[in-house]
N, C-alpha and C. Protein backbone atom coordinates (compact mmCIF):
# COMPACT_ATOMS: atom_id res chain seq x y z
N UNK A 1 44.18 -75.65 -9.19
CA UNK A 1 42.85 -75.45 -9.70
C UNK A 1 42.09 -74.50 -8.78
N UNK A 2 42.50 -74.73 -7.53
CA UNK A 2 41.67 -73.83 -6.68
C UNK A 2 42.37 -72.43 -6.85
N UNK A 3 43.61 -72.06 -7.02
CA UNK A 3 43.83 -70.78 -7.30
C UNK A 3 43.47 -70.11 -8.51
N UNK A 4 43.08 -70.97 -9.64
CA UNK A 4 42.91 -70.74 -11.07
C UNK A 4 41.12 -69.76 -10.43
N UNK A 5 40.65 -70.99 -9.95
CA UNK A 5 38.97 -70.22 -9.81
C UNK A 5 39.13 -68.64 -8.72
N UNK A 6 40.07 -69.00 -8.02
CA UNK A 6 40.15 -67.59 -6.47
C UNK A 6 40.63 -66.40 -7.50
N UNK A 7 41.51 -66.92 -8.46
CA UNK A 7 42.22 -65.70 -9.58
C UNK A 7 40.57 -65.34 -10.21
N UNK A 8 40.06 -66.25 -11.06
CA UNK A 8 38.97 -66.16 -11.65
C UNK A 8 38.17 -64.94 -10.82
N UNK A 9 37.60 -66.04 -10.17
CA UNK A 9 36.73 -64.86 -8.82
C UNK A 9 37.08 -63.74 -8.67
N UNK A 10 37.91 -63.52 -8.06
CA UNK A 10 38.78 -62.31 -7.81
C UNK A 10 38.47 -61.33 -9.14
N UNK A 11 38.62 -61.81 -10.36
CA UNK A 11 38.32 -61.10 -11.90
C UNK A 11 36.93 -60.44 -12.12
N UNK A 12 36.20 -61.22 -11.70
CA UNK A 12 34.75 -61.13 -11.97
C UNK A 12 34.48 -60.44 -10.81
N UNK A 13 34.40 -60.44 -9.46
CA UNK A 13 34.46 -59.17 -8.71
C UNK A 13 34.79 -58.56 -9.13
N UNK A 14 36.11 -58.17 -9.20
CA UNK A 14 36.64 -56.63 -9.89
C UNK A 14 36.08 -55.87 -10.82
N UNK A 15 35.62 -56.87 -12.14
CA UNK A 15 34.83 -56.42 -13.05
C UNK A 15 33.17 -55.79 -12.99
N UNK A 16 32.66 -56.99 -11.91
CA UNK A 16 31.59 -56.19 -11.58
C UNK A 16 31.75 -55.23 -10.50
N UNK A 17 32.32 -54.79 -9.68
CA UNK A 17 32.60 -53.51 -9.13
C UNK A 17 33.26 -52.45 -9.71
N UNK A 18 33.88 -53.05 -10.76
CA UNK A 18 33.95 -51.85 -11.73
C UNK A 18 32.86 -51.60 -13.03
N UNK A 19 31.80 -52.31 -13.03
CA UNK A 19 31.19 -51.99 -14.28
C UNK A 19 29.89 -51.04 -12.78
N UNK A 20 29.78 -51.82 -11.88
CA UNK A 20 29.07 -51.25 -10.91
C UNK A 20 29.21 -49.83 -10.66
N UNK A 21 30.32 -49.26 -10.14
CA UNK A 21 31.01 -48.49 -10.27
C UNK A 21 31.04 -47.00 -11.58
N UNK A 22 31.27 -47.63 -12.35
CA UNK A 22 31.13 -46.92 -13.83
C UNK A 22 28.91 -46.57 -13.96
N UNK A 23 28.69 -47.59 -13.80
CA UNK A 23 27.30 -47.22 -13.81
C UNK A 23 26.63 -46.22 -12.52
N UNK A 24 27.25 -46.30 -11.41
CA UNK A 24 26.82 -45.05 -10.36
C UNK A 24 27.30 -43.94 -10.89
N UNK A 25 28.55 -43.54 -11.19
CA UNK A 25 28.90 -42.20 -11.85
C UNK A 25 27.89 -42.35 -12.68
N UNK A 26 27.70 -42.74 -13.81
CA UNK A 26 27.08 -42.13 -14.65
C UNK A 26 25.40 -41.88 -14.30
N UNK A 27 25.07 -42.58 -13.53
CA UNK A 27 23.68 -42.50 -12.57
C UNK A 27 23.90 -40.92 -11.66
N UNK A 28 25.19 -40.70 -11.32
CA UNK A 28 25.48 -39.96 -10.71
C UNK A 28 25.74 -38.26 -11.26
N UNK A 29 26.19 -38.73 -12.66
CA UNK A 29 26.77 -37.74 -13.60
C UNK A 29 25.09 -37.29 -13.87
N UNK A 30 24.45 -38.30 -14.31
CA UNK A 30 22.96 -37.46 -14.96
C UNK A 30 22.05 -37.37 -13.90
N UNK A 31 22.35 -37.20 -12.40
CA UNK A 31 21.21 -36.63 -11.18
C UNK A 31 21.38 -35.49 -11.48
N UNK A 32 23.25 -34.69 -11.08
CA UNK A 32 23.48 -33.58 -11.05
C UNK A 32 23.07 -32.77 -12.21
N UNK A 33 23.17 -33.49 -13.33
CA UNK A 33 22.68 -32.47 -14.42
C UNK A 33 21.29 -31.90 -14.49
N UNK A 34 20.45 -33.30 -14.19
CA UNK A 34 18.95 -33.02 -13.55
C UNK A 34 18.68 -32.14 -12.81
N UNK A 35 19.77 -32.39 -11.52
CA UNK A 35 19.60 -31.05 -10.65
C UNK A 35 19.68 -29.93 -11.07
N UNK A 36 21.30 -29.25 -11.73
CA UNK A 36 21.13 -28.61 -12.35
C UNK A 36 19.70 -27.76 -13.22
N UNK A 37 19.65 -28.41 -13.60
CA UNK A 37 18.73 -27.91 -14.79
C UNK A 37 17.08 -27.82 -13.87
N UNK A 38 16.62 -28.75 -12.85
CA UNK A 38 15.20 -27.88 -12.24
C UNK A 38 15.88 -26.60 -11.12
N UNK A 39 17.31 -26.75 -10.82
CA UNK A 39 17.41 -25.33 -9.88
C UNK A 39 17.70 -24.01 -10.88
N UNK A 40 17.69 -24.49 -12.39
CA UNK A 40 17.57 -23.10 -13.33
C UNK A 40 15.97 -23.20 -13.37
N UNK A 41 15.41 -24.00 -13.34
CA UNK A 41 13.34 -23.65 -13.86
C UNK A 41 13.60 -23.03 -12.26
N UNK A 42 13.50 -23.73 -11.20
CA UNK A 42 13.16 -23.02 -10.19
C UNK A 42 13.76 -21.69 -9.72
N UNK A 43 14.96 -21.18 -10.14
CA UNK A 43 15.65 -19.71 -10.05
C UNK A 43 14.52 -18.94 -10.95
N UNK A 44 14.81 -19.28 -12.33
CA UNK A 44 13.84 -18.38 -13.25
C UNK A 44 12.26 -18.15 -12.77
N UNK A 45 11.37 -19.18 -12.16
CA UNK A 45 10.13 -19.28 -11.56
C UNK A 45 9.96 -18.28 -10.19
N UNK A 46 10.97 -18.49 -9.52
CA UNK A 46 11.31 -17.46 -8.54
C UNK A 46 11.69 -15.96 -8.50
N UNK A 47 12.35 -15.83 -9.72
CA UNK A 47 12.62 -14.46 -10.48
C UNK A 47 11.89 -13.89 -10.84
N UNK A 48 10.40 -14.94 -11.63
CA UNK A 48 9.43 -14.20 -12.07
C UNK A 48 8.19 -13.58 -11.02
N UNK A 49 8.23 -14.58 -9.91
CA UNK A 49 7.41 -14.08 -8.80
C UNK A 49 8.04 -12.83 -7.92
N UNK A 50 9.61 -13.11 -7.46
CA UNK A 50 9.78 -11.44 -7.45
C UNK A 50 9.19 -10.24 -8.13
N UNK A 51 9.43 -10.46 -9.52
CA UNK A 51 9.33 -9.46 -10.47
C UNK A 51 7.75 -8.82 -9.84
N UNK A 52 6.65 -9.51 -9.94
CA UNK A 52 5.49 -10.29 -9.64
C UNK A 52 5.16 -9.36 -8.43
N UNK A 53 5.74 -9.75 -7.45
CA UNK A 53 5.85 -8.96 -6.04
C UNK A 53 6.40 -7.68 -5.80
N UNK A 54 7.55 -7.37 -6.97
CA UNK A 54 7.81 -6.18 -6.72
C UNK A 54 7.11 -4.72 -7.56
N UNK A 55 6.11 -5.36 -8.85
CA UNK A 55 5.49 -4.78 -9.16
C UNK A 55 3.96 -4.35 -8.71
N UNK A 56 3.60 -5.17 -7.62
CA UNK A 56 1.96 -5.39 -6.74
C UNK A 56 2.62 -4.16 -5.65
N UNK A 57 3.70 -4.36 -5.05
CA UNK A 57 4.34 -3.29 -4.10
C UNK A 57 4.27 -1.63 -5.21
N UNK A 58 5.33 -2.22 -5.98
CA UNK A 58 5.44 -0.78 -6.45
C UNK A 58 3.94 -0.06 -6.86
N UNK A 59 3.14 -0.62 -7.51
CA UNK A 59 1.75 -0.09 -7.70
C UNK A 59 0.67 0.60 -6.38
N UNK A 60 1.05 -0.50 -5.57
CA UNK A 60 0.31 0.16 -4.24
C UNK A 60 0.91 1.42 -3.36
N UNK A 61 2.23 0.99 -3.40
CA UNK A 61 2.71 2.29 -3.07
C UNK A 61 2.32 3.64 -3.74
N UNK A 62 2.48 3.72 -5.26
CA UNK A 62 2.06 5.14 -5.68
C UNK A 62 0.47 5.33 -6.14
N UNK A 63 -0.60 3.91 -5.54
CA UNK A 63 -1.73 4.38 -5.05
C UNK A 63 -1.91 4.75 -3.92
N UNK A 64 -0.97 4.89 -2.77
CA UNK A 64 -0.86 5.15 -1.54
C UNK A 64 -0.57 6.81 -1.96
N UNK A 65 0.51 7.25 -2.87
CA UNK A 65 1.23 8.22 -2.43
C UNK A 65 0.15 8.90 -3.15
N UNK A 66 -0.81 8.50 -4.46
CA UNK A 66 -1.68 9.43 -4.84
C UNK A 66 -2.52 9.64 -4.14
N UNK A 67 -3.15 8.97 -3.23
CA UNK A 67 -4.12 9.37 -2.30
C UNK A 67 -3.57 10.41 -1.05
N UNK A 68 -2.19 10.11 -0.95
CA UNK A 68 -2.51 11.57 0.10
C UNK A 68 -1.83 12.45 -0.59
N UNK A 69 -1.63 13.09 -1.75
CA UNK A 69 -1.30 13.87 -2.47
C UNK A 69 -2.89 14.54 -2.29
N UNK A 70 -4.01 13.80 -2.46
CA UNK A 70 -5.54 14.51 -2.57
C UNK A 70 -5.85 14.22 -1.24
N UNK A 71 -5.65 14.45 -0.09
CA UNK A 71 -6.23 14.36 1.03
C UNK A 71 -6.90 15.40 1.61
N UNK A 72 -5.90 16.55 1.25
CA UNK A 72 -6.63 17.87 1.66
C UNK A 72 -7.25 18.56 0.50
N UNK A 73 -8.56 19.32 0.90
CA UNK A 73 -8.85 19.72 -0.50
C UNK A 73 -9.64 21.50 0.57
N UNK A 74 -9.25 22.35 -0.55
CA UNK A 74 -10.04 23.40 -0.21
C UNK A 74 -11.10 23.95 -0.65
N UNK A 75 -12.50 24.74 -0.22
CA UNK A 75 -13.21 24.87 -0.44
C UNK A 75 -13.77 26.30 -0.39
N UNK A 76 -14.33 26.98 -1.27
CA UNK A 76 -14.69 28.56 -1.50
C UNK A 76 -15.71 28.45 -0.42
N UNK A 77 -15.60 29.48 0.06
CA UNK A 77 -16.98 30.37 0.50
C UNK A 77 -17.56 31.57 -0.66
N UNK A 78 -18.35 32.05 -0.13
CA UNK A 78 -18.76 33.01 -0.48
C UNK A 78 -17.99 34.21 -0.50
N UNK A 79 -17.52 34.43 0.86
CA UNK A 79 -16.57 35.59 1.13
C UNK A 79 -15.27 35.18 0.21
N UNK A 80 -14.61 35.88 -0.70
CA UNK A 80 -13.39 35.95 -1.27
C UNK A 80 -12.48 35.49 -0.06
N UNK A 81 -12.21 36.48 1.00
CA UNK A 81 -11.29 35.96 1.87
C UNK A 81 -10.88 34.60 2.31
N UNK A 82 -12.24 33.93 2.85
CA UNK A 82 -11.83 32.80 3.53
C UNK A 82 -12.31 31.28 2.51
N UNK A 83 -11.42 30.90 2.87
CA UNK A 83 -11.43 29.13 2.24
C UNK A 83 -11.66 28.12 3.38
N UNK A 84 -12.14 27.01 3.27
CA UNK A 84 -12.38 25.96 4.11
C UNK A 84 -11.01 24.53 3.81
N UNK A 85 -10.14 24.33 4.61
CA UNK A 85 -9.61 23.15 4.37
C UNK A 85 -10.23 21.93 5.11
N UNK A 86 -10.38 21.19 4.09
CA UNK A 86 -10.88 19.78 4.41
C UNK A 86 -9.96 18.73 5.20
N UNK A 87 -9.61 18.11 5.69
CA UNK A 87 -8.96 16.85 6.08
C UNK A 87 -9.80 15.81 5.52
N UNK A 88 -9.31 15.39 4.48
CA UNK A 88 -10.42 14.24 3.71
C UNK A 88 -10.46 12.82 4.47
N UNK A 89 -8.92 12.37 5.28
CA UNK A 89 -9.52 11.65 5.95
C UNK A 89 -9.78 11.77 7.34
N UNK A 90 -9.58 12.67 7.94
CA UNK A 90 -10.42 13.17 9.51
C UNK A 90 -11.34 13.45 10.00
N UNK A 91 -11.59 14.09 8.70
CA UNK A 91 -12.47 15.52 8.22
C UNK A 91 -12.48 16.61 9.64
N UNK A 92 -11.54 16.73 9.64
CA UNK A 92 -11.15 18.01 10.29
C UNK A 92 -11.06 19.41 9.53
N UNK A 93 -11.58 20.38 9.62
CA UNK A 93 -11.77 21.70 8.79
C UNK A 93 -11.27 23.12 9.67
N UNK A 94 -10.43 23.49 8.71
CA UNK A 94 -9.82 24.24 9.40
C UNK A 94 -10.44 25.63 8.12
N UNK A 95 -10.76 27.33 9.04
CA UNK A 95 -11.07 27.87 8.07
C UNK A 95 -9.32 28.84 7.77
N UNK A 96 -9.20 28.94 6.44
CA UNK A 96 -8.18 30.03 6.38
C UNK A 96 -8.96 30.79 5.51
N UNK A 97 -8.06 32.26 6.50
CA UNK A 97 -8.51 33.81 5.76
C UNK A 97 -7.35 33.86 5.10
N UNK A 98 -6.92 34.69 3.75
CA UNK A 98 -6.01 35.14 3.37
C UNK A 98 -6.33 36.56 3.36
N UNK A 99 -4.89 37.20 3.06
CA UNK A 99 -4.97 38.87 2.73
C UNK A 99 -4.21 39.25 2.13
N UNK A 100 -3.94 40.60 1.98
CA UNK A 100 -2.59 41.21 1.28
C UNK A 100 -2.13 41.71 2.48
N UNK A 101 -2.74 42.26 3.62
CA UNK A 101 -2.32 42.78 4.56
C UNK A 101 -1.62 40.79 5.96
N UNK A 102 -0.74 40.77 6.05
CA UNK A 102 0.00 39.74 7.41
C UNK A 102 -1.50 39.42 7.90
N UNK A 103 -1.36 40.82 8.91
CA UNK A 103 -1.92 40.63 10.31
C UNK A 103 -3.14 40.25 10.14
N UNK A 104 -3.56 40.11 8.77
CA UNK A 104 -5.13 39.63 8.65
C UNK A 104 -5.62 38.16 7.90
N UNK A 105 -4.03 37.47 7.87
CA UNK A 105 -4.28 36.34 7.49
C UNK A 105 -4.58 35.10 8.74
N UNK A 106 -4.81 34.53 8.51
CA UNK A 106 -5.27 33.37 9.59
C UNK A 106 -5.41 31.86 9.21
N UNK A 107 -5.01 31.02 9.98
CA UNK A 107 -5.82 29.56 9.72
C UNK A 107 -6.21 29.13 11.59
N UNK A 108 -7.76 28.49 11.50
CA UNK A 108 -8.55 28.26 12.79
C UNK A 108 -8.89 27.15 12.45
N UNK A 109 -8.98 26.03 13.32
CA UNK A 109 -9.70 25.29 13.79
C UNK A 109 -11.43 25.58 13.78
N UNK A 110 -11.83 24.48 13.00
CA UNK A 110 -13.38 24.92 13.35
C UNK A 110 -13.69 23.27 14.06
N UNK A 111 -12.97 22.20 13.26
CA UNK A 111 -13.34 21.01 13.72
C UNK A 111 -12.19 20.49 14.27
N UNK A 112 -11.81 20.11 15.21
CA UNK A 112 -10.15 19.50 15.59
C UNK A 112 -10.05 18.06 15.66
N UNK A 113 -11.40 17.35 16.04
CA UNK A 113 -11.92 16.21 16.13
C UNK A 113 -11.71 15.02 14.82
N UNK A 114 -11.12 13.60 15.26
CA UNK A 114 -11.24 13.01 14.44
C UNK A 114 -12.26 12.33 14.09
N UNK A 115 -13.08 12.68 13.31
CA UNK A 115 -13.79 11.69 13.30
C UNK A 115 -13.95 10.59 12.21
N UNK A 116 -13.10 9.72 11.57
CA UNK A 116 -13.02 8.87 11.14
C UNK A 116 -13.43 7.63 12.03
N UNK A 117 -13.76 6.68 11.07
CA UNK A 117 -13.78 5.52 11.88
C UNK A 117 -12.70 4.35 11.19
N UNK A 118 -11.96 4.93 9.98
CA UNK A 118 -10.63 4.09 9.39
C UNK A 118 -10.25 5.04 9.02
N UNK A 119 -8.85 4.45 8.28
CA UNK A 119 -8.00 5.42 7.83
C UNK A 119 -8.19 5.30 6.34
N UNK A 120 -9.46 5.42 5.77
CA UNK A 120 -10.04 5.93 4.20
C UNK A 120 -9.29 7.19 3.90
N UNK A 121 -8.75 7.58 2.81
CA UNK A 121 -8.57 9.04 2.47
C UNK A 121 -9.82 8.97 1.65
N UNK A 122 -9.81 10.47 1.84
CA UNK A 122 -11.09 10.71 0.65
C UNK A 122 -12.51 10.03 1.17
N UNK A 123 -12.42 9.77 2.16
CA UNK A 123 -14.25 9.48 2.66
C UNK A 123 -14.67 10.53 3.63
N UNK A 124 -14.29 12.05 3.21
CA UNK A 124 -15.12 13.07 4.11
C UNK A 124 -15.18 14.57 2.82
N UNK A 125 -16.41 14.68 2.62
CA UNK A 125 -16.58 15.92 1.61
C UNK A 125 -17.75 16.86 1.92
N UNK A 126 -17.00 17.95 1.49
CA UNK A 126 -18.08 19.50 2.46
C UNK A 126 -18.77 19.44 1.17
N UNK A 127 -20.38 19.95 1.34
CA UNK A 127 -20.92 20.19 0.72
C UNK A 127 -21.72 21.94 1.19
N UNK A 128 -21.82 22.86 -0.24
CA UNK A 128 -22.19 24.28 0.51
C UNK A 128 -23.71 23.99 0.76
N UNK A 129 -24.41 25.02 1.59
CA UNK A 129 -25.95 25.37 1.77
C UNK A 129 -26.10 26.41 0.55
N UNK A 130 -27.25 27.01 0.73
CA UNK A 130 -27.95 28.49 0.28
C UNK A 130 -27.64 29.51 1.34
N UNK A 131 -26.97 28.96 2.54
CA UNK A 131 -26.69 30.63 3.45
C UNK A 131 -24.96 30.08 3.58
N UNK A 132 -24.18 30.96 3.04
CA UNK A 132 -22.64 31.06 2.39
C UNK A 132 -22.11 30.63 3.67
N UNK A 133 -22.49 31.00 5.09
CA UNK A 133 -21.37 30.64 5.90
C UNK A 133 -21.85 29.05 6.20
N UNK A 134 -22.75 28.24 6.35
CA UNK A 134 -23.13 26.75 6.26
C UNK A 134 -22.95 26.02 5.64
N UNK A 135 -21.93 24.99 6.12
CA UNK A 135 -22.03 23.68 4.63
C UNK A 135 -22.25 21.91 5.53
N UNK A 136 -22.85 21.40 4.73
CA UNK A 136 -22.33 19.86 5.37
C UNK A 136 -21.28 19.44 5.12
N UNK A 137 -21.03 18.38 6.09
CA UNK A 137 -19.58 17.52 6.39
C UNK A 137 -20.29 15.97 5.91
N UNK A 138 -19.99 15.55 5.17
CA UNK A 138 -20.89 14.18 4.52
C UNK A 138 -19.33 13.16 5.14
N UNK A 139 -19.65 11.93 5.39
CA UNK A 139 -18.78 10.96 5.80
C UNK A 139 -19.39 9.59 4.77
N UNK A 140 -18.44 10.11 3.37
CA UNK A 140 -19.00 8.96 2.43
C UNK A 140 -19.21 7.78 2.71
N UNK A 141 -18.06 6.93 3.71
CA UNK A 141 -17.93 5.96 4.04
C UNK A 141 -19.18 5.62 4.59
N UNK A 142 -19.51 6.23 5.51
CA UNK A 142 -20.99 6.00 6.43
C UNK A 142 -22.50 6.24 6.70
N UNK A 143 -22.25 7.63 5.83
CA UNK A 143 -23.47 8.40 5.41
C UNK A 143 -23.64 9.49 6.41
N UNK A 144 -22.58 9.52 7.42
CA UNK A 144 -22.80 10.17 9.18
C UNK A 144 -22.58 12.09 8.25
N UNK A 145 -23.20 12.93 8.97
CA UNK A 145 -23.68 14.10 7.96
C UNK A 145 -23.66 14.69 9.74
N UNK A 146 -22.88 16.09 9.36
CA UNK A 146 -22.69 17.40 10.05
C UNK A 146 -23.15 18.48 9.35
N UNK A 147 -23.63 19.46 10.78
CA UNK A 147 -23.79 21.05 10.13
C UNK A 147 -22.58 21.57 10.28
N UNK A 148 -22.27 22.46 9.84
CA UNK A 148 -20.94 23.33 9.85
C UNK A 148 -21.05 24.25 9.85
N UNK A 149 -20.75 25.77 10.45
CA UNK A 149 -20.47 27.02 10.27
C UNK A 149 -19.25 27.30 10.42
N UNK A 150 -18.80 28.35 8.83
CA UNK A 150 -17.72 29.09 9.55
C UNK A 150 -17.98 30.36 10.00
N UNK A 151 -17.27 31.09 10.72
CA UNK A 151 -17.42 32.88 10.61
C UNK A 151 -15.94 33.63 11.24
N UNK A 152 -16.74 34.79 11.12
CA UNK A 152 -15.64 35.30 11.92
C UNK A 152 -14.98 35.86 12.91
N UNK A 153 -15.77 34.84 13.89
CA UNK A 153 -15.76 35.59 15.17
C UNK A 153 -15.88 33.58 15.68
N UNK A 154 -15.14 33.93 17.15
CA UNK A 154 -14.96 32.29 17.66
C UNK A 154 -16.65 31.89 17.60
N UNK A 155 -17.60 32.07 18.66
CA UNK A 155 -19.21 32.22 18.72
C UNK A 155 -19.54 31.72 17.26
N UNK A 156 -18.63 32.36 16.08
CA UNK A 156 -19.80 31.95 14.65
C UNK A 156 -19.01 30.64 13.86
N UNK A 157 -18.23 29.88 14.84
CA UNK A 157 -17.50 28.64 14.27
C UNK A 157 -17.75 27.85 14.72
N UNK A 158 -18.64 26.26 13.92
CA UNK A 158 -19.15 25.55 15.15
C UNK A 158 -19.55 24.65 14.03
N UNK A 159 -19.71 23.12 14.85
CA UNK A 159 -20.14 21.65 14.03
C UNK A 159 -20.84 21.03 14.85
N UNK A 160 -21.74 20.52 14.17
CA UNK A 160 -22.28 19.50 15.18
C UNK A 160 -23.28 18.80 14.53
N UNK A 161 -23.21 17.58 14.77
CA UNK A 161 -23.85 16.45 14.27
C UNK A 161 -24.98 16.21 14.19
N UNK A 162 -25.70 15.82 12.40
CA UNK A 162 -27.17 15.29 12.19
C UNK A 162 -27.62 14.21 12.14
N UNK A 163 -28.20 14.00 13.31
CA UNK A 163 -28.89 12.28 13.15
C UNK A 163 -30.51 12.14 12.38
């Protein structure tokens, strides 16, 4: 009788470690699928924030590259010959003469100085006077305002600041 119940026993363990058993796999079988399936939402969610990031990059970059595409800008005088180049963000101005003749072309320094106070493109613009060789140097960013002459002789090239 006592082996009848130890057989017994023995049965009913087995059975519940195997129904035990059978129920972790399948506890087990539907985690992984779970898993599965939030590491596809979270791949795709992640894919879309790349996308996300690589389009905020790509945009700034070719607002970067359009701005110094316009950094330098040139400016007429009066005289046909000579032009004023701007450094829009230095505002450094350099005058160039052109010619048909070499020896009479030129580019000078009138301003060499940086005077920015960031690296803005496009916050420095010449404005002309009523006497052709004078213009202002306006510093949009700040409101800070230069006289300017060009000429043509070192003596008639010169900047200097209006407070």
């Amino acid at each position: 009788m006592k082996r009848f119940l130890y057989v017994l026993l023995a049965n009913i363990v087995s059975f519940l470690g195997f129904a035990q058993s059978n129920s972790i796999s399948y506890l087990q079988t539907d985690s992984i699928s779970t898993i599965e399936v939030l590491d596809k939402q979270l791949l795709a969610h992640l894919d879309s924030i790349v996308e996300e990031i690589d389009e905020l990059i790509h945009n700034a970059v070719s607002l970067r590259i359009d701005e110094y595409r316009n950094r330098y800008k040139m400016y007429q005088t009066e005289n046909m010959y000579n032009l004023l180049k701007l450094d829009t963000q230095t505002g450094k101005i350099e005058q160039v003469q052109w010619s048909l003749d070499e020896d009479k072309e030129f580019s000078i320094s009138i301003n060499s100085e940086d005077l920015s106070l960031s690296n803005t493109i496009n916050s420095f613009e010449l404005y002309p006077t009523q006497n052709m060789y004078q213009f202002i140097l306006l510093d949009k960013a700040s409101g800070r305002t230069w006289h300017v002459q060009w000429g043509l002789t070192y003596k008639k090239r010169w900047m200097k600041r209006i407070y």
